[in-house]
Protein backbone atom coordinates (compact mmCIF):
# COMPACT_ATOMS: atom_id res chain seq x y z
CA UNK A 1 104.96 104.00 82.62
CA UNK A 2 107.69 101.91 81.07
CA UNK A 3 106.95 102.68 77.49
CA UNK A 4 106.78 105.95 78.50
CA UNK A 5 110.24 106.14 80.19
CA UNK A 6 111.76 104.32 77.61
CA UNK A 7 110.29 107.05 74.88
CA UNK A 8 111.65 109.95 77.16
CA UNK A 9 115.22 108.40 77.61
CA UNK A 10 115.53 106.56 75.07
CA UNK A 11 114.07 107.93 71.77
CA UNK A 12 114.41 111.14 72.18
CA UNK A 13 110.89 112.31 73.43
CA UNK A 14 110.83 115.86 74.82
CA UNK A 15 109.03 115.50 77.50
CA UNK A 16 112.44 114.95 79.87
CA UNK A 17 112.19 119.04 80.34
CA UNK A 18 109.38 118.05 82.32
CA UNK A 19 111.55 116.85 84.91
CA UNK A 20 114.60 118.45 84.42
CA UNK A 21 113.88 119.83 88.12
CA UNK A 22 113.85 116.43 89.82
CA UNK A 23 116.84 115.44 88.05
CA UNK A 24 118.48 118.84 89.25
CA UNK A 25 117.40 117.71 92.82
CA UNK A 26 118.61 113.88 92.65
CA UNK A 27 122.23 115.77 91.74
CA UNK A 28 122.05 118.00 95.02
CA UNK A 29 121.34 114.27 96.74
CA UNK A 30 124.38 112.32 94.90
CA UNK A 31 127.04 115.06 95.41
CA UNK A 32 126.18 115.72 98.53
CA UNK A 33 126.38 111.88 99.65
CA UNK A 34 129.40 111.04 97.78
CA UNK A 35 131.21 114.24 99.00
CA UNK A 36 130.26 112.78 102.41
CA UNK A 37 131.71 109.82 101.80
CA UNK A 38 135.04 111.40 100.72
CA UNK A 39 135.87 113.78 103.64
CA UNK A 40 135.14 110.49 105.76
CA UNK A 41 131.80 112.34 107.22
CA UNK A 42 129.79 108.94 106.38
CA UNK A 43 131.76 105.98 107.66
CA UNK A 44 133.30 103.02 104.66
CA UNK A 45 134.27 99.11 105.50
CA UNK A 46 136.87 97.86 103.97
CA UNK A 47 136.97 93.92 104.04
CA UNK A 48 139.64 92.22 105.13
CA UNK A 49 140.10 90.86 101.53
CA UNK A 50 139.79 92.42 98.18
CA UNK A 51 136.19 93.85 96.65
CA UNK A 52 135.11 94.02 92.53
CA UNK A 53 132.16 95.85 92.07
CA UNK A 54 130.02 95.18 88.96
CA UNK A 55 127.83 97.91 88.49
CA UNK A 56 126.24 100.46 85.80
CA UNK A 57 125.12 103.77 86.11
CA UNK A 58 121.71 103.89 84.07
CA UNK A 59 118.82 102.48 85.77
CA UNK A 60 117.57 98.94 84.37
CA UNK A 61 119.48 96.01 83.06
CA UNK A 62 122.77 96.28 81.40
CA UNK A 63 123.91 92.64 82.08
CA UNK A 64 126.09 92.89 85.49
CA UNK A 65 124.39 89.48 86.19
CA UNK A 66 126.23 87.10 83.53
CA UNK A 67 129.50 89.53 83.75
CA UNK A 68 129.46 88.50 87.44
CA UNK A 69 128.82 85.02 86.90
CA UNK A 70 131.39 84.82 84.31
CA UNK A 71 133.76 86.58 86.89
CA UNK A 72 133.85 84.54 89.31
CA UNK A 73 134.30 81.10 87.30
CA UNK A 74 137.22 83.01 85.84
CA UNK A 75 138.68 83.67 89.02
CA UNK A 76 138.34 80.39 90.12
CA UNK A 77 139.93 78.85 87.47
CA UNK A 78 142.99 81.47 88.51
CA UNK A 79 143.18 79.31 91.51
CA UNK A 80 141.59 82.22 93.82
CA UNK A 81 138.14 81.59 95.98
CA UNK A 82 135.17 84.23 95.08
CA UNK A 83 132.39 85.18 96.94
CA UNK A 84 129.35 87.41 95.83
CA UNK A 85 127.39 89.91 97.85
CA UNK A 86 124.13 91.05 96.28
CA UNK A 87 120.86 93.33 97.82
CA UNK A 88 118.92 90.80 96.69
CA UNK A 89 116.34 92.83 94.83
CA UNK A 90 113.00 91.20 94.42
CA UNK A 91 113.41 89.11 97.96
CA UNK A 92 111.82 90.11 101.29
CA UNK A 93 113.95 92.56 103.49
CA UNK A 94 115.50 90.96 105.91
CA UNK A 95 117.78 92.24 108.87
CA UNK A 96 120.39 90.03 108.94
CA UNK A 97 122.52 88.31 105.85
CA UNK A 98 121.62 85.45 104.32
CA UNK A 99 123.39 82.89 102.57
CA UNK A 100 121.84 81.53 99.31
CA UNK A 101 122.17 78.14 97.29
CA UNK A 102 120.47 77.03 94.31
CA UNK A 103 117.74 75.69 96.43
CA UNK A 104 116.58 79.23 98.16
CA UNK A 105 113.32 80.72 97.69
CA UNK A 106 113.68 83.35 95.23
CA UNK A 107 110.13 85.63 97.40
CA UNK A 108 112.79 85.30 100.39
CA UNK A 109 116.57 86.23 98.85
CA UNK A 110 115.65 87.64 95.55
CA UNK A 111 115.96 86.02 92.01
CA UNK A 112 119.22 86.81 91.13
CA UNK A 113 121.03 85.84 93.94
CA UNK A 114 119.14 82.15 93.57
CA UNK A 115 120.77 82.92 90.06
CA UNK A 116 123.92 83.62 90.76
CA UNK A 117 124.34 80.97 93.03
CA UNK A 118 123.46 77.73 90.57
CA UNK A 119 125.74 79.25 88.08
CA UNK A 120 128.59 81.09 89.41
CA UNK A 121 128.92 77.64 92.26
CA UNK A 122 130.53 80.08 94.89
CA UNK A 123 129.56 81.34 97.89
CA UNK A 124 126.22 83.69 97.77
CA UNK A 125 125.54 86.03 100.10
CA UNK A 126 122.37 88.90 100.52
CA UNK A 127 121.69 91.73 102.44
CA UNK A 128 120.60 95.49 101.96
CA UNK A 129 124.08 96.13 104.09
CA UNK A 130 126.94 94.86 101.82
CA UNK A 131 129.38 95.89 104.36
CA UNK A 132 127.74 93.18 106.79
CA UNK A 133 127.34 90.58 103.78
CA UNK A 134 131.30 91.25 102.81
CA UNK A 135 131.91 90.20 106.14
CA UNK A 136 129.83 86.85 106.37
CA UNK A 137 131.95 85.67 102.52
CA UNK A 138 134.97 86.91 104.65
CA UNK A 139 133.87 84.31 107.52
CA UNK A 140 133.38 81.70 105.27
CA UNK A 141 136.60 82.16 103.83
CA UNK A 142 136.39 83.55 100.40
CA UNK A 143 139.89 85.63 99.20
CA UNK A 144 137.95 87.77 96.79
CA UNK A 145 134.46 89.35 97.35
CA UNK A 146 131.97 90.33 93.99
CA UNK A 147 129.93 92.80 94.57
CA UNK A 148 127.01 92.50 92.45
CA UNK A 149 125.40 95.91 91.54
CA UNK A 150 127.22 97.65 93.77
CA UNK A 151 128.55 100.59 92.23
CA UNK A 152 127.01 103.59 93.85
CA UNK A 153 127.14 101.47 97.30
CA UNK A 154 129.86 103.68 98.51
CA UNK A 155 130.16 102.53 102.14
CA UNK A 156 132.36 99.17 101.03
CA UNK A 157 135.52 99.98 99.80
CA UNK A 158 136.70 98.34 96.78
CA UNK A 159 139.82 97.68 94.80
CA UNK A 160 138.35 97.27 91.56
CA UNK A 161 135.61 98.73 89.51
CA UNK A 162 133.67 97.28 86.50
CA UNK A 163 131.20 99.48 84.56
CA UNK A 164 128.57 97.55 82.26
CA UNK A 165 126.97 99.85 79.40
CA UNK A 166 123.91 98.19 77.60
CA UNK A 167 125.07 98.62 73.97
CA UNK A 168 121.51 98.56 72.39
CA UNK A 169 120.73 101.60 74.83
CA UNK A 170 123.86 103.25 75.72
CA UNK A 171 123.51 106.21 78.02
CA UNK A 172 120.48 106.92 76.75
CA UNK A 173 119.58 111.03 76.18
CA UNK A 174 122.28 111.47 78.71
CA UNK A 175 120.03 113.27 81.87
CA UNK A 176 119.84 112.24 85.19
CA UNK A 177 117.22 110.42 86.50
CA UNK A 178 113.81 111.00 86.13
CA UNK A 179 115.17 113.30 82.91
CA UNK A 180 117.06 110.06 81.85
CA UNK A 181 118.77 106.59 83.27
CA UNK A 182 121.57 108.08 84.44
CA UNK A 183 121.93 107.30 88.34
CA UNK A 184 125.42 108.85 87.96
CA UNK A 185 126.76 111.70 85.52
CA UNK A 186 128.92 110.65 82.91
CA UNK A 187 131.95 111.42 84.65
CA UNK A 188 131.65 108.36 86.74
CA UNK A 189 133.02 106.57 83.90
CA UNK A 190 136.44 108.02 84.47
CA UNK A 191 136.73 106.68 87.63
CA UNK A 192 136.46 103.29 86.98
CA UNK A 193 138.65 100.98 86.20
CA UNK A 194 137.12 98.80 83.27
CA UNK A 195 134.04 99.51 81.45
CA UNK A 196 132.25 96.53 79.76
CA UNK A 197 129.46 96.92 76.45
CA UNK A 198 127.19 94.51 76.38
CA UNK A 199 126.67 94.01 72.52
CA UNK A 200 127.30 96.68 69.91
CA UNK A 201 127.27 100.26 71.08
CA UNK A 202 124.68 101.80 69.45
CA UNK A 203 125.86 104.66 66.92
CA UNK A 204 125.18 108.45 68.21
CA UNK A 205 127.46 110.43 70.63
CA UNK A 206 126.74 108.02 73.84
CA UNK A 207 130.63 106.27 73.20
CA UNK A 208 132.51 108.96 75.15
CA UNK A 209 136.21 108.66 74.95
CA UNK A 210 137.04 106.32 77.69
CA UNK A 211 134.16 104.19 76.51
CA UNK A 212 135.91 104.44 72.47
CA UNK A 213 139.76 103.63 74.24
CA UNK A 214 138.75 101.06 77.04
CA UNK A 215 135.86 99.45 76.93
CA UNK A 216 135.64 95.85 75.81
CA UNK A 217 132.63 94.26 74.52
CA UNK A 218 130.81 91.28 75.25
CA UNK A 219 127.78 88.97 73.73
CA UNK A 220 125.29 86.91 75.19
CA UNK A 221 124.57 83.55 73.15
CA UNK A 222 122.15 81.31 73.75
CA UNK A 223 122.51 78.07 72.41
CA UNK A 224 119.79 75.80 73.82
CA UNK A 225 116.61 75.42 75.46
CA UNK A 226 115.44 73.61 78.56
CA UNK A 227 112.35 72.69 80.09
CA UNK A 228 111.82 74.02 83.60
CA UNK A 229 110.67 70.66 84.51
CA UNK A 230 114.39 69.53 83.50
CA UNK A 231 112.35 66.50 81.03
CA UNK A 232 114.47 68.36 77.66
CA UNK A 233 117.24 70.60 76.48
CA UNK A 234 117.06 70.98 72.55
CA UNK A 235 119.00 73.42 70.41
CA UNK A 236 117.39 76.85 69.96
CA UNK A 237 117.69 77.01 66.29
CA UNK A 238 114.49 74.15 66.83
CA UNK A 239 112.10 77.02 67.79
CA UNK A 240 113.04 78.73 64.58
CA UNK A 241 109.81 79.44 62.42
CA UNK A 242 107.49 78.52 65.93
CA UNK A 243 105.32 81.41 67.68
CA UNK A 244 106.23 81.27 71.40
CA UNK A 245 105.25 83.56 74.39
CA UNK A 246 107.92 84.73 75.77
CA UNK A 247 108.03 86.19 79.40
CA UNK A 248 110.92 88.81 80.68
CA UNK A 249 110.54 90.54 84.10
CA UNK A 250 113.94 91.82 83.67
CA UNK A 251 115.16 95.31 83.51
CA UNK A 252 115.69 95.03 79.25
CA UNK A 253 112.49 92.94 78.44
CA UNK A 254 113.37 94.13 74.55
CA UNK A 255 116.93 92.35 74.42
CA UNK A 256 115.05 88.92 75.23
CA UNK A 257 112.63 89.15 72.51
CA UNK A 258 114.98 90.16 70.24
CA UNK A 259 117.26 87.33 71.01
CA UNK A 260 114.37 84.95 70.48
CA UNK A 261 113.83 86.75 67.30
CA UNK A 262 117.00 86.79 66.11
CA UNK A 263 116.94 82.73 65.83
CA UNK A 264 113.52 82.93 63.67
CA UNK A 265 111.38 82.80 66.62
CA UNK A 266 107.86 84.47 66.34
CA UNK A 267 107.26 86.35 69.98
CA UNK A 268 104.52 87.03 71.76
CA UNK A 269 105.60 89.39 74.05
CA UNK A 270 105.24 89.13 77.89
CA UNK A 271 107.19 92.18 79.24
CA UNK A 272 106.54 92.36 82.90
CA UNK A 273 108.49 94.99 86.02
CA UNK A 274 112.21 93.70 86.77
CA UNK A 275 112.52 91.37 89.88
CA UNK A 276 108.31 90.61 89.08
CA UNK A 277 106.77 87.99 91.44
CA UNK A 278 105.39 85.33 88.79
CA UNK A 279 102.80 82.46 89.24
CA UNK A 280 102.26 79.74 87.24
CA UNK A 281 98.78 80.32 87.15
CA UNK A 282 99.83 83.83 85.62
CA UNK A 283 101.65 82.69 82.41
CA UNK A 284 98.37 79.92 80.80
CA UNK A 285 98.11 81.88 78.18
CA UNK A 286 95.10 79.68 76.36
CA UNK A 287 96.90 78.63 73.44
CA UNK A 288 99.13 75.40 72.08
CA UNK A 289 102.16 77.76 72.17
CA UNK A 290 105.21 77.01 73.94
CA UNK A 291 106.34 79.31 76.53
CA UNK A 292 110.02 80.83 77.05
CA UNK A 293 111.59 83.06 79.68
CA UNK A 294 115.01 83.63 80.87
CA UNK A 295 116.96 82.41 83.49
CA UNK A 296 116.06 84.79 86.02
CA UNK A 297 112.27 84.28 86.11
CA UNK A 298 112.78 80.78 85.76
CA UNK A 299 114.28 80.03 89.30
CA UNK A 300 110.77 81.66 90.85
CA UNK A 301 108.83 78.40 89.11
CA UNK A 302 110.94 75.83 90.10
CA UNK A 303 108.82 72.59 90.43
CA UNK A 304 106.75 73.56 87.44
CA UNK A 305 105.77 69.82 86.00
CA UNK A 306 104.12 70.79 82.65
CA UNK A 307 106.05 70.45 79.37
CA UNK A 308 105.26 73.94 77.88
CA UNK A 309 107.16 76.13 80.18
CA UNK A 310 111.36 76.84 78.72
CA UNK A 311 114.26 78.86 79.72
CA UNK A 312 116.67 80.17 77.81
CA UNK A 313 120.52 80.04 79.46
CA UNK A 314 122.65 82.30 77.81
CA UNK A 315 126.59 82.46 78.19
CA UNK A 316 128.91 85.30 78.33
CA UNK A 317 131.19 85.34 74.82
CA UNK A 318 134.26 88.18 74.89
CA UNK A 319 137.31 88.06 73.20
CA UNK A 320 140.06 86.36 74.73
CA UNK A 321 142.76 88.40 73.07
CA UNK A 322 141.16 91.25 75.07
CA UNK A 323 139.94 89.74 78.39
CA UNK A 324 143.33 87.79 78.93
CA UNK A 325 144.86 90.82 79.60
CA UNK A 326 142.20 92.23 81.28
CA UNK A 327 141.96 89.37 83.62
CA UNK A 328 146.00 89.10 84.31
CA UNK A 329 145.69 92.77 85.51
CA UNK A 330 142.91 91.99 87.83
CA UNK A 331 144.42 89.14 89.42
CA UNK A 332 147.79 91.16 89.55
CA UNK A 333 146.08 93.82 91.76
CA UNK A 334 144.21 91.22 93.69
CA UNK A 335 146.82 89.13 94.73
CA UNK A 336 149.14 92.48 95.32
CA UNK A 337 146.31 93.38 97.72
CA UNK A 338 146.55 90.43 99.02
CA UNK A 339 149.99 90.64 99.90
CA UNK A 340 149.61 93.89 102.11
């Protein structure tokens, strides 16, 4: 079904007229709901301190994971105290919010809350109701809350939206879902306040003009590799001209193998569903080759002991002549919110 998605919305593959009805459909659904939300027909919470959403609005990964992470160190440095709020995809549903540390299950609060919160070190917070979640961070004193993925999450108020765009993607063939990715229409991008590319934008018609004026783009590098069992980190350029597996049940499988491959690594490729349960058991593949998987599938094997299994950090690289800027206007509104 992936493959097949990703031929309809991504490369062009006719078939989207198929299901040009459904897409017709999930607009009734959005407009309706947002035009609920903005005669004040479906109630909004605004926390008592400022909100940043990072969202997208195509389905699958675009990268709101490391541009929250990065976020919220660079907030802290500014001297202000971030909190996150996630749904905690991939975790059990729970009815209440839960705080998360770097020592949560991943089955109970999802993996990229256990994520965020061993590399963003701030408060970490999950729940279905972000409203409820805002106000545990709020409780435990945070001055800003990060809403991770929260874009179309209408019922929390925020002061500050952040768009991220997959650059190897884009918008895709531009249709609403199931036609295409789109979970918004493209008009949503003129409502937001900053939109972020991860990578280069891909060249066709998907850089609209407030994407061409205002967005700023962003890499992810990945220097080194470490053993899950914590026993070695070595440079990644040491895998160059090795075969590995690698393992991705993330919403872009592709853009992790063609990391790997773009430091002379030969992959074997292990693309599994985003937020995938994985066993250790799983991924013995039969072979001498080593075996490599990002950061995100890596917290659900904590305690793995054998020397074969790797992840692969990556870091968040933008400009600074453009994000200092960026960041100073941020902070300005923040702390003028903060004032009121």
């Amino acid at each position: 079904m992936y493959k097949w998605l990703h031929r309809v919305w991504y490369e062009g593959a006719p078939f989207y007229q198929l299901l040009l009805p459904f897409s017709g459909l999930y607009w009734l659904l959005i407009t309706l709901r947002r035009g609920l939300y903005s005669i004040g027909m479906l109630g909004r919470h605004r926390a008592a301190v400022p909100v940043i959403v990072v969202g997208n609005i195509t389905a699958g990964g675009t990268g709101k994971t490391p541009v929250t992470i990065w976020l919220a160190r660079e907030l802290r440095e500014r001297g202000l105290s971030p909190g996150i709020v996630s749904r905690g995809y991939g975790g059990s549903k729970s009815s209440t919010s839960m705080r998360v540390d770097a020592a949560s299950d991943p089955d109970v609060v999802g993996d990229e809350p256990v994520l965020l919160a061993k590399k963003a070190e701030c408060p970490v917070v999950v729940d279905a109701n972000r409203a409820r979640a805002a106000q545990m961070l709020v409780d435990d004193g945070v001055s800003v809350i990060i809403a991770d993925d929260g874009l179309q999450h209408y019922r929390l108020k925020r002061n500050y939206e952040i768009c991220v765009i997959d650059g190897s993607r884009g918008l895709g063939n531009r249709r609403l879902l199931p036609a295409g990715p789109l979970r918004e229409t493209i008009d949503r991008l003129n409502k937001v306040d900053q939109v972020l590319i991860n990578g280069r934008m891909r060249a066709s018609t998907d850089a609209t003009t407030v994407i061409e004026q205002n967005a700023i783009g962003f890499e992810l590098v990945a220097r080194e590799v470490r053993r899950l069992n914590g026993s070695l980190t070595r440079p990644i350029r040491g895998f160059s001209g090795t075969t590995v597996h690698a393992v991705a049940a993330i919403g872009n499988p592709t853009r992790f193998f063609d990391m790997l491959r773009s430091h002379g690594i030969q992959v074997i490729e292990h693309a599994l569903p985003d937020h995938a349960k994985l066993d250790i058991k799983d991924l013995r593949y039969g072979d001498a080759f080593e075996i490599l998987m990002t950061e995100k599938d890596a917290v659900k094997l904590e305690g793995t002991t054998s020397d074969k299994y790797w992840t692969v950090p990556v870091e968040l690289e933008i400009d600074p002549v453009l994000a200092g800027p960026w960041l100073e206007q941020i902070e300005s509104r923040l702390r003028s919110e903060m004032a009121v």
